[in-house]
Protein backbone atom coordinates (compact mmCIF):
# COMPACT_ATOMS: atom_id res chain seq x y z
CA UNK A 1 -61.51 -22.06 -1.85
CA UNK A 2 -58.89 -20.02 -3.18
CA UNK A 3 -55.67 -20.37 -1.25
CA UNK A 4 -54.75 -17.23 0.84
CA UNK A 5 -51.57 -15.39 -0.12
CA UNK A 6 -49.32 -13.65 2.54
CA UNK A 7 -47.61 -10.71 1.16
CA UNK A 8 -44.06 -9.44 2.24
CA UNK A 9 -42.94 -6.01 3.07
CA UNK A 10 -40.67 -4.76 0.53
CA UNK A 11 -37.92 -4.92 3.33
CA UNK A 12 -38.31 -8.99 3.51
CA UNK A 13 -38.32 -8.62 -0.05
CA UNK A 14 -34.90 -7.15 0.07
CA UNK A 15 -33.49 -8.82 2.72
CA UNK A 16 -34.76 -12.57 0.58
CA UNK A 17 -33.13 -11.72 -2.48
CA UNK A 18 -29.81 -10.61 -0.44
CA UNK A 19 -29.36 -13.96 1.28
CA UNK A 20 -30.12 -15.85 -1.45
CA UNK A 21 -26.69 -15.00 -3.42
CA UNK A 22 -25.25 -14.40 -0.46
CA UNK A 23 -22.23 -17.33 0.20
CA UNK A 24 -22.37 -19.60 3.14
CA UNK A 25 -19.23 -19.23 3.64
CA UNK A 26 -15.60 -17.62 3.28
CA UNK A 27 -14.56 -16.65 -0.56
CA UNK A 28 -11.37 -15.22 -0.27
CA UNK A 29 -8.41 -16.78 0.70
CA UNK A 30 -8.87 -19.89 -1.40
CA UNK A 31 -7.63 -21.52 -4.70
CA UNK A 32 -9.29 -24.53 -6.84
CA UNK A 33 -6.98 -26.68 -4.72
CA UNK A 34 -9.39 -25.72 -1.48
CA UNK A 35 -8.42 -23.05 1.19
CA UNK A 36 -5.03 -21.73 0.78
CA UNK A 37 -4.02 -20.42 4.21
CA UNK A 38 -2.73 -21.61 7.25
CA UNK A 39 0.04 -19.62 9.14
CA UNK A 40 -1.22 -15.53 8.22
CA UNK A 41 1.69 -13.81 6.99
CA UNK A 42 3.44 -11.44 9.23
CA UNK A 43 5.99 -10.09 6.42
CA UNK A 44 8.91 -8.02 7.39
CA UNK A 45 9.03 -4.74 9.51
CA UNK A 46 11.53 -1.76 7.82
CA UNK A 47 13.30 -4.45 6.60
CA UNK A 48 13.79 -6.85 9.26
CA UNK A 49 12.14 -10.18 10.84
CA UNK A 50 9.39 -8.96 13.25
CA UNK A 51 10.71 -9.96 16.35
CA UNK A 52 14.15 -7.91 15.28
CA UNK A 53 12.39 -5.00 14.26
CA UNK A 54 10.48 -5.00 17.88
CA UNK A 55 13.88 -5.99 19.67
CA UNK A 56 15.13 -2.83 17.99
CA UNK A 57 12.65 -0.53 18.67
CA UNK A 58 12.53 -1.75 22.42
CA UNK A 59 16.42 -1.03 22.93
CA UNK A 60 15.81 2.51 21.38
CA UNK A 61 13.42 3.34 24.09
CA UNK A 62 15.79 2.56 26.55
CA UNK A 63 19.03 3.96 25.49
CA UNK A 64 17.88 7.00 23.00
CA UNK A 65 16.59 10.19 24.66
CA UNK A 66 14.63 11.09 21.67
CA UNK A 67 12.74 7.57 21.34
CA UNK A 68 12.40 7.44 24.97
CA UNK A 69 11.31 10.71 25.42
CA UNK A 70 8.59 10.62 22.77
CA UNK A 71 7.33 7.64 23.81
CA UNK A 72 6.51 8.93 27.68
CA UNK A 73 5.13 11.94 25.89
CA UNK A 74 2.42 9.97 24.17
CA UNK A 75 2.05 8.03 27.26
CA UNK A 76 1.17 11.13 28.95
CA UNK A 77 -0.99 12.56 26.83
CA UNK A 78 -3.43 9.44 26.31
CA UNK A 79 -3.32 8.69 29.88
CA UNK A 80 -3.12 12.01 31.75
CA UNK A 81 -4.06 12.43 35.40
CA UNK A 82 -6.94 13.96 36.81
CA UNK A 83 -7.11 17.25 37.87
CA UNK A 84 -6.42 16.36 41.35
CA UNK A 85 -3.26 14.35 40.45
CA UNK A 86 -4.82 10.99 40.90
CA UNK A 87 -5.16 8.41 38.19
CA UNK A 88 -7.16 9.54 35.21
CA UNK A 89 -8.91 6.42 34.24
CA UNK A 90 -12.30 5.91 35.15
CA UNK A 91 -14.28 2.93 35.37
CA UNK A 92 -17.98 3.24 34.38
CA UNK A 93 -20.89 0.71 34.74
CA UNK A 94 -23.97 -0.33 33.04
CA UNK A 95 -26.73 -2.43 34.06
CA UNK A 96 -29.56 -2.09 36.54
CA UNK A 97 -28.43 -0.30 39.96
CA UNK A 98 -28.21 -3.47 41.84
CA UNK A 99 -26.13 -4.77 39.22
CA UNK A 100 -23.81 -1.59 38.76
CA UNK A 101 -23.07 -1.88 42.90
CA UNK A 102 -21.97 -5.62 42.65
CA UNK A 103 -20.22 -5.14 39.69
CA UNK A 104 -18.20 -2.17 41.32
CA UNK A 105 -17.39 -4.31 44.39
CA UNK A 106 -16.08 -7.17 42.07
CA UNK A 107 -14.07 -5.02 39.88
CA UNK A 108 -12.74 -3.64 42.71
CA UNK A 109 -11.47 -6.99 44.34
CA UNK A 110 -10.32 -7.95 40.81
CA UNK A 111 -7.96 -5.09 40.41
CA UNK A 112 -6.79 -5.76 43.94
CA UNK A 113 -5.59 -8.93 42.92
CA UNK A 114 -3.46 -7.95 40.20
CA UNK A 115 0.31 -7.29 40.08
CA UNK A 116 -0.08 -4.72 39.07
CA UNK A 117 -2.41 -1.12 39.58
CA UNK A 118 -5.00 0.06 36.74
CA UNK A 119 -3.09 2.93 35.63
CA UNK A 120 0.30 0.87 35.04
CA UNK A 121 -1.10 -1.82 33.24
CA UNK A 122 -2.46 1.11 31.00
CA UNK A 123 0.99 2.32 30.62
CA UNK A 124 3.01 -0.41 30.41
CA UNK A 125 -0.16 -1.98 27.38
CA UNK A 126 0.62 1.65 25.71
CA UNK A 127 4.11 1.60 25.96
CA UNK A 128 3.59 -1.95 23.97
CA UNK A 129 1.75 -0.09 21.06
CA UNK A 130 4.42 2.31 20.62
CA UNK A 131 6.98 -0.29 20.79
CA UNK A 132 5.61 -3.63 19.60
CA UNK A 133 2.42 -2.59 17.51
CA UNK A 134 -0.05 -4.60 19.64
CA UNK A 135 -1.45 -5.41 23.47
CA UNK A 136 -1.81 -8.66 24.03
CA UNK A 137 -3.01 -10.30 27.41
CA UNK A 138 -4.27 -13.07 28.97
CA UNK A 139 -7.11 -12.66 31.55
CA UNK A 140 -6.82 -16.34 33.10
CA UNK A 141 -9.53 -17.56 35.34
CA UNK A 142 -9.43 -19.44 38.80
CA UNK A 143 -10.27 -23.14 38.93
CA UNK A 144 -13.25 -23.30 39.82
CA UNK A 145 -14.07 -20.57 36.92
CA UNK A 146 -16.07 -18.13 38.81
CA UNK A 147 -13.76 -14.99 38.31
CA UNK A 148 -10.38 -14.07 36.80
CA UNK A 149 -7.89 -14.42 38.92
CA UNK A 150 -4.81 -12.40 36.72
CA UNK A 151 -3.59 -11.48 33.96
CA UNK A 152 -0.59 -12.40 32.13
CA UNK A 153 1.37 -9.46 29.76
CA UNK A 154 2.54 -11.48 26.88
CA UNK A 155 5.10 -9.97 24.07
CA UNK A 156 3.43 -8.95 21.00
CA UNK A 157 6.07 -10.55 19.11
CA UNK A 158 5.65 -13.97 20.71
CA UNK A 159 2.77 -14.23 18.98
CA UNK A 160 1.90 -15.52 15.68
CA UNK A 161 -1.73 -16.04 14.12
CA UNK A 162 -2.88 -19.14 11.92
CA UNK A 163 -6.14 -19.44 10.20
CA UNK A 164 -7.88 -22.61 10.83
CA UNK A 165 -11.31 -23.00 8.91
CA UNK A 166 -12.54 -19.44 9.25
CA UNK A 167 -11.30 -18.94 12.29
CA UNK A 168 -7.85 -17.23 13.34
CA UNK A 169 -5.96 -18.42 16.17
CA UNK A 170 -3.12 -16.91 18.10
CA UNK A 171 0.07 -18.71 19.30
CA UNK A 172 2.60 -17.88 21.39
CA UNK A 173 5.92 -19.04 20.55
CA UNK A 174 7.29 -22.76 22.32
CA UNK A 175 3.51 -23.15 23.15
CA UNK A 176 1.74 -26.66 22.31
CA UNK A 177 -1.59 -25.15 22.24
CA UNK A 178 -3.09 -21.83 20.74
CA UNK A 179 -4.42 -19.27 23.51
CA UNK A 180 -8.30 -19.83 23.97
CA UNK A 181 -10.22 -16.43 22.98
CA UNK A 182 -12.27 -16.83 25.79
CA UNK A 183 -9.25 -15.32 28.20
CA UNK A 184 -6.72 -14.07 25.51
CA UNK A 185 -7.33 -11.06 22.79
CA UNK A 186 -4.34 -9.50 20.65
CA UNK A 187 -5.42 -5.65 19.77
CA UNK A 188 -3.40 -4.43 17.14
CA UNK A 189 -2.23 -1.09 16.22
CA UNK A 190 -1.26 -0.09 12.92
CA UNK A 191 -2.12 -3.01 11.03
CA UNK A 192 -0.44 -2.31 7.22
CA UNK A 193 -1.70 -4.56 3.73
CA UNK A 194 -1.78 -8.61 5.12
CA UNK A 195 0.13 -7.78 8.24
CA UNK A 196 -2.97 -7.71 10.88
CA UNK A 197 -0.58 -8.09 13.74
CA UNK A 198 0.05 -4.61 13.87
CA UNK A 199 3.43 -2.26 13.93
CA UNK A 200 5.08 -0.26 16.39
CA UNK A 201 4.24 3.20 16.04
CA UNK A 202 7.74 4.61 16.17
CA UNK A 203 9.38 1.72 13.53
CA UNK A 204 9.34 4.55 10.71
CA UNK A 205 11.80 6.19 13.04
CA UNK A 206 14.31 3.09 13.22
CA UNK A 207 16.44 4.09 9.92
CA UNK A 208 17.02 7.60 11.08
CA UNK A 209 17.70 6.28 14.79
CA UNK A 210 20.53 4.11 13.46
CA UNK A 211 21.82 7.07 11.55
CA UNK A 212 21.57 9.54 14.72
CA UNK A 213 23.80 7.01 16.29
CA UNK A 214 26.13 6.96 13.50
CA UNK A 215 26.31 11.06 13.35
CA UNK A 216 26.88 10.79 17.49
CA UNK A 217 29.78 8.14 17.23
CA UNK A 218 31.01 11.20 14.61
CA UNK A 219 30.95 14.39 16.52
CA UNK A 220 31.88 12.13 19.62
CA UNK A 221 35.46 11.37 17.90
CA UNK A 222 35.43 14.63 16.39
CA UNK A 223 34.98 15.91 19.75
CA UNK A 224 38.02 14.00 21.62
CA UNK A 225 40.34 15.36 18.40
CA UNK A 226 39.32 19.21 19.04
CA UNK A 227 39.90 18.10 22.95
CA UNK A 228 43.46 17.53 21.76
CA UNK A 229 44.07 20.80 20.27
CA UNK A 230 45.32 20.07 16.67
CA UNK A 231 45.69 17.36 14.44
CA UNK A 232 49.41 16.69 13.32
CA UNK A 233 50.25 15.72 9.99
CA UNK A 234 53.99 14.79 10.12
CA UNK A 235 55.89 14.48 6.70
CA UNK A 236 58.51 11.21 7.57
CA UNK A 237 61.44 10.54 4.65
CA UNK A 238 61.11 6.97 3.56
CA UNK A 239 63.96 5.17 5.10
CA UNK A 240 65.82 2.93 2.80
CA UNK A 241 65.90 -0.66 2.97
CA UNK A 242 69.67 -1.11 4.88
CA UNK A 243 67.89 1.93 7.81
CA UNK A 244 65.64 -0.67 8.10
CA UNK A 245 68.25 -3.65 8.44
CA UNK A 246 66.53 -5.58 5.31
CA UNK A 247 68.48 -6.09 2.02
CA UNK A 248 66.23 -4.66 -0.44
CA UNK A 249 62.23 -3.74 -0.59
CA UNK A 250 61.25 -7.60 -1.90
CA UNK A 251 62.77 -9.11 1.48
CA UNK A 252 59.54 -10.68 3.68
CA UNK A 253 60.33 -8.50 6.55
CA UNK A 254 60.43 -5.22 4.77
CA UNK A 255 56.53 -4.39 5.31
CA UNK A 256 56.78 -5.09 8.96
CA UNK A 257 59.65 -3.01 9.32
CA UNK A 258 58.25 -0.06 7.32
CA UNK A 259 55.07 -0.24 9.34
CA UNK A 260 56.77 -0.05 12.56
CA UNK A 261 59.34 2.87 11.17
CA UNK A 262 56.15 5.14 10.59
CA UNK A 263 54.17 3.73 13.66
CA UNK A 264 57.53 5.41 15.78
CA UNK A 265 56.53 8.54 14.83
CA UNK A 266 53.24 8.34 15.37
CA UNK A 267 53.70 7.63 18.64
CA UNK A 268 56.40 10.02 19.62
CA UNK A 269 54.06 12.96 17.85
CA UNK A 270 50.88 11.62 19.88
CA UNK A 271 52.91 11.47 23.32
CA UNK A 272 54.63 14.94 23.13
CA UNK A 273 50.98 16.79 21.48
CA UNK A 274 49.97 17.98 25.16
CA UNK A 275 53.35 19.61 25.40
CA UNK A 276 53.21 21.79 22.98
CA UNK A 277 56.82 19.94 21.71
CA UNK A 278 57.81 17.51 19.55
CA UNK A 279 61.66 16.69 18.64
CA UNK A 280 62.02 14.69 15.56
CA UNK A 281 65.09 14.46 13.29
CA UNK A 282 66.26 16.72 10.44
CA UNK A 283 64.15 16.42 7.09
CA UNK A 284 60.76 15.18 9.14
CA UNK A 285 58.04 17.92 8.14
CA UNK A 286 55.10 18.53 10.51
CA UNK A 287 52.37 20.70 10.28
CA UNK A 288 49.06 21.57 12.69
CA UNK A 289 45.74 21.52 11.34
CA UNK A 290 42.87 23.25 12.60
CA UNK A 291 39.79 20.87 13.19
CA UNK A 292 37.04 23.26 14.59
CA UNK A 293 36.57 24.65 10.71
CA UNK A 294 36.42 21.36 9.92
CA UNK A 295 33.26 19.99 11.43
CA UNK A 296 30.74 23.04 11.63
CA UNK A 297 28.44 21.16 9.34
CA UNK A 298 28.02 18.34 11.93
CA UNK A 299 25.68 20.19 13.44
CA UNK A 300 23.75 21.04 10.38
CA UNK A 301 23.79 17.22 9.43
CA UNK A 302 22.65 16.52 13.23
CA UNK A 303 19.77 18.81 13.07
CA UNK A 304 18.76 17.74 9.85
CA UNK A 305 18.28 14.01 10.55
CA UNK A 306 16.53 14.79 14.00
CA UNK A 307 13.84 16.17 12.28
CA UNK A 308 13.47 12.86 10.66
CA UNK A 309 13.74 11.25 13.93
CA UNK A 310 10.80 13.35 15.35
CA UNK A 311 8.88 12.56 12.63
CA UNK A 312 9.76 8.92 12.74
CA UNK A 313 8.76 8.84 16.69
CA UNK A 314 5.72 10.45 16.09
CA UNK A 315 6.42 13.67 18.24
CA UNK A 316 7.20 17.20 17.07
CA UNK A 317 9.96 19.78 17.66
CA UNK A 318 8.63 21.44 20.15
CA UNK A 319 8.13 18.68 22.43
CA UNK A 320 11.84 17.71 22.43
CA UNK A 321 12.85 21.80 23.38
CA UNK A 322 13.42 22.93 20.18
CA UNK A 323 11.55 26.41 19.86
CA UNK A 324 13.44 28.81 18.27
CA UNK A 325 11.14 27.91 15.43
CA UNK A 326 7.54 27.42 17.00
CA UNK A 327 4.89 30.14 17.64
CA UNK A 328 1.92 29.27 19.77
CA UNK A 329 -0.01 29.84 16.69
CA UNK A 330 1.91 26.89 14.93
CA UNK A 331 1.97 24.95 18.19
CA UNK A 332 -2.03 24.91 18.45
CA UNK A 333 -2.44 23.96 14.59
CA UNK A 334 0.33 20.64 15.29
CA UNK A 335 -0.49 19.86 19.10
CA UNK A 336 -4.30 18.19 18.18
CA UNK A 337 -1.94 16.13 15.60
CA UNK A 338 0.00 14.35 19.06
CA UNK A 339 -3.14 14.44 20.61
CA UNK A 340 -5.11 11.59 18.42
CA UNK A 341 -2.10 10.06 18.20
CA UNK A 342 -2.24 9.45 21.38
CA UNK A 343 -5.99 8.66 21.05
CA UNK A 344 -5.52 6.36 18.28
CA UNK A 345 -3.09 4.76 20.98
CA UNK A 346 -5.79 4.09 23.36
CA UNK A 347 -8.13 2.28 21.68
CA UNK A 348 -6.42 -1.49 21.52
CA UNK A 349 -5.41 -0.72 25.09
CA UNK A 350 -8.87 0.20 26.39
CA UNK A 351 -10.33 -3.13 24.61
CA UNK A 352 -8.07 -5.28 25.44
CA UNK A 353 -8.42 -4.02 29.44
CA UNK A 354 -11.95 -3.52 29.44
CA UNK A 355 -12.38 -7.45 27.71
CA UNK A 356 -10.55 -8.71 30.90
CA UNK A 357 -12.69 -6.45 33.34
CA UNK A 358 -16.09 -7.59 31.61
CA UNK A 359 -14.82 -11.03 31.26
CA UNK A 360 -14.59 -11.34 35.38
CA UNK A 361 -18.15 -10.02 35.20
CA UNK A 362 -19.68 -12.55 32.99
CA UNK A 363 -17.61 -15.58 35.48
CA UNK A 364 -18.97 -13.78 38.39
CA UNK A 365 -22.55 -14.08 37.14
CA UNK A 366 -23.49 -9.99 36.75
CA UNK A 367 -25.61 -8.52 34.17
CA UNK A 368 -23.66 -5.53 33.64
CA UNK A 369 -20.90 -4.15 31.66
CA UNK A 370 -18.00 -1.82 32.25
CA UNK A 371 -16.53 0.57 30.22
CA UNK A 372 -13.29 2.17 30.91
CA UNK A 373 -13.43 6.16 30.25
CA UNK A 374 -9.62 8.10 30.35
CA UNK A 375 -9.19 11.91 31.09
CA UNK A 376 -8.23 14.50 28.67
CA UNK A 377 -5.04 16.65 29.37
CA UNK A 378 -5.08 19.56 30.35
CA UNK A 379 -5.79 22.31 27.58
CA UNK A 380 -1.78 24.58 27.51
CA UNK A 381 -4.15 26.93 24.87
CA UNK A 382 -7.12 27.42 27.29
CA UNK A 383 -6.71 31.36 27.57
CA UNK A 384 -6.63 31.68 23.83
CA UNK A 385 -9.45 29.38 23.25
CA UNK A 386 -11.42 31.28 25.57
CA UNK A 387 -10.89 34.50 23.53
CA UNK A 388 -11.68 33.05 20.55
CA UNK A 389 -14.69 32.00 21.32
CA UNK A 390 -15.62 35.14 23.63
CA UNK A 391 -15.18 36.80 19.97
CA UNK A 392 -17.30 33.90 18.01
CA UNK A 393 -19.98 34.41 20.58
CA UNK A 394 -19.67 38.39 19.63
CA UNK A 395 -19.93 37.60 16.16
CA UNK A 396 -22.74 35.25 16.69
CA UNK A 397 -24.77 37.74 18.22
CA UNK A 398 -24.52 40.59 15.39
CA UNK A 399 -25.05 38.55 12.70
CA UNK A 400 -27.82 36.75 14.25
CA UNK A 401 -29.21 40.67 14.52
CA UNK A 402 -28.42 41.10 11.10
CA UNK A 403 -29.74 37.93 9.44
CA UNK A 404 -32.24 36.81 11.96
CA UNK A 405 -33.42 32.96 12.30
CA UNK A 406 -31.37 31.45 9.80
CA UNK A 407 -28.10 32.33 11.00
CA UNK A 408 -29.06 31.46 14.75
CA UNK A 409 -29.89 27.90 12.73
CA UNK A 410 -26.71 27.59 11.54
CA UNK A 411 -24.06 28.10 14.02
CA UNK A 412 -26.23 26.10 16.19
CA UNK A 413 -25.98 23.75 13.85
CA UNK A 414 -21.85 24.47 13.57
CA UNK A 415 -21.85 23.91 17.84
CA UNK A 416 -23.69 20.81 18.04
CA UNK A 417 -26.79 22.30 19.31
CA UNK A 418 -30.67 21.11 18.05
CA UNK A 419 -31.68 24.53 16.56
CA UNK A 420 -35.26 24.00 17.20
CA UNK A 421 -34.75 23.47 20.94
CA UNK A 422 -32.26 26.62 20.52
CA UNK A 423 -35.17 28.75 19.00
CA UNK A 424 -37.63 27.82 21.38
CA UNK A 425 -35.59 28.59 24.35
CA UNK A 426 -35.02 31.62 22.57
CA UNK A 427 -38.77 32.14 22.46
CA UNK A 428 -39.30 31.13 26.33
CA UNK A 429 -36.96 33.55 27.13
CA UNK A 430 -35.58 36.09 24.71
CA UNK A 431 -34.49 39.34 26.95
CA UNK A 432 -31.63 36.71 28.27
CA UNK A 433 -30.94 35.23 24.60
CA UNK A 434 -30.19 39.10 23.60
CA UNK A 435 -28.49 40.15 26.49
CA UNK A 436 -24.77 41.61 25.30
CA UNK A 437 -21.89 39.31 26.50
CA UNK A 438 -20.87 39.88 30.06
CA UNK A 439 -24.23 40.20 31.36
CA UNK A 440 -27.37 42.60 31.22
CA UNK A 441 -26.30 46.05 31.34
């Protein structure tokens, strides 16, 4: 007999010949000595050791109104309320219905246990991205393992990552033993070349910070000066060596006593300034200088570097009540840019809350799966938006007159629309799909 032959679809084919170069294992990271890596390198942040970059950015939140100020605006945005003024986040479920009402119940008494509500932990996990780069938490169980009893908000920059095998594991500093990925995920943000622990997002903002301070510590003493009116130079003969009761300039004491001989004066001019009066002897010039013409560009300098700062901190002028510059037509072109900021600053918070959430599930023994969903803010260009597209939808309609089908294709294409299900609703009912806007007249 001859031997039957079983033939393979050219997608076996494919997938054969792919697995049989493939490795079995990891490639990179090694040398002909073996596997090259253990601790992952964190490298330095603007310049500094990780943990006093973070440190930094942390006390800038606190004590600068710009840093601060951005970084509640971001909050804000990704994590808006709803409409009614109650929290914005929403928790959806999927499974089977059964499984979607336990699962609510047990989510429920699982946020009840916590220390603290839903919509904080949100906030305080995105105030970590701005400020540390990262979320990183700790959904510990009970004992008996049949739910998760808390969760623990760990520093980002306690944490350091080694690679073991193929496998990376996280450590928190002074700990004997690396946090078990079944309870504990770090979700960076920003992650930058072989730095996957992430970066704060304001830390491009820390060199111009440090100058802002420097410019305020500035106009603050140039401040207390113009408070005093003037600035005195005084013109004081140089006593000779016997007014000072030395013998000559080379005696030990004659420094001392020249430095105290000027330091007279200086206090008799700054003592007598407020009145208006000061007495000195015969041959003792003095002279009153002027400082307001002498620090207008402070404020040039000032403005200048805060639009660094801004930039730095991820916000725009606008949003910090500068508008002497903005139009709405410039604000609705930049505004989307905060907006996936903020976005982009949800993402490692909504894993790293919904992987504690699900985790409870899975210990409690229900097939389902929660997903957490935030609100959008509230539209400040809705009025415009509505005219534009009251004026699209014009458009739309004479050119669809004018070209026909294709056109009607296309900008349902353009608005996310199946055009064959918009053409045969167009069919099914076509005195409403011509009717002018507004209505039928």
């Amino acid at each position: 007999m001859t031997p039957q032959r079983h033939s393979l679809a050219p997608q076996q084919y494919l997938a054969r010949s792919t697995t049989s170069r493939m490795p079995r294992e990891r490639v990179s990271g090694r040398s002909r000595f073996g596997k090259m890596w253990g601790l992952w390198s964190t490298e330095q942040l603007a310049g500094r050791s990780r943990r006093a970059a973070i440190e930094l950015c942390r006390q800038a939140v606190d004590t600068d109104s710009d840093a601060g100020g951005a970084m509640n605006d971001l909050v804000a945005l990704a994590n808006p309320p709803a409409a009614d003024g109650t929290s914005g986040v929403r928790l959806e479920f999927e499974g089977s219905e059964s499984a979607k009402k336990r699962a609510r119940a047990e989510t429920d008494a699982l946020l009840a246990r916590l220390h603290l509500p839903l919509h904080e932990l949100i906030n305080h996990e995105l105030r970590e991205v701005y400020v540390a780069g990262a979320t990183s938490l700790e959904w510990y169980p009970n004992r008996g393992r049949s739910r998760v009893e808390g969760v623990e908000l760990l520093p980002p920059e306690d944490i350091t990552v080694r690679r073991v095998d193929d496998q990376r594991q996280y450590w928190q500093d002074g700990n004997d033993q690396a946090m078990h990925p079944a309870t504990y995920l770090y979700a960076a943000y920003g992650t930058a070349g072989r730095d996957e622990l992430g970066r704060p997002a304001m830390l491009a903002a820390l060199g111009e910070l440090e100058r802002k301070a420097q410019l305020t510590e500035g106009i603050d003493k140039a401040i207390r000066l113009i408070s005093q009116g003037v600035f005195l130079k005084i013109g004081v003969p140089k006593p000779t060596p016997q007014e000072l009761g030395v013998a000559s300039e080379s005696d030990p004491g004659y420094i001392d006593a020249l430095a105290g001989y000027y330091e007279s004066y200086v206090e008799t001019a700054a003592s007598a300034r407020d009145l208006g009066i000061l007495a000195v002897e015969d041959g003792t010039e003095t002279q009153a200088v002027n400082l307001t013409g002498n620090v207008g560009g402070m404020g040039d300098l000032e403005a200048m570097n805060a639009l660094k700062v801004w930039s730095g901190l991820m916000t725009l002028p606008f949003m910090r009540g500068k508008m002497d510059s903005t139009t709405q037509a410039l604000a609705q072109i930049v505004y989307p840019i905060l907006l996936t900021h903020a976005n982009n600053m949800r993402e490692p918070v909504r894993r790293s809350v919904e992987f504690g959430l699900n985790l409870n599930l899975r210990l409690a023994g229900i097939p389902a799966r929660v997903r957490l969903q935030f609100a959008e803010p509230a539209n400040p260009f809705i009025e415009a938006h509505a005219k534009a597209a009251q004026l699209q939808a014009e458009t739309d309609t004479l050119y669809t007159e004018l070209y026909g089908e294709p056109y009607l294709r296309w900008a349902a294409e353009r608005d996310g629309f199946d055009p064959e299900q918009v053409l045969a609703a167009r069919q099914r009912a076509p005195t409403a799909a011509n009717s002018p806007p507004g209505g039928t007249q």
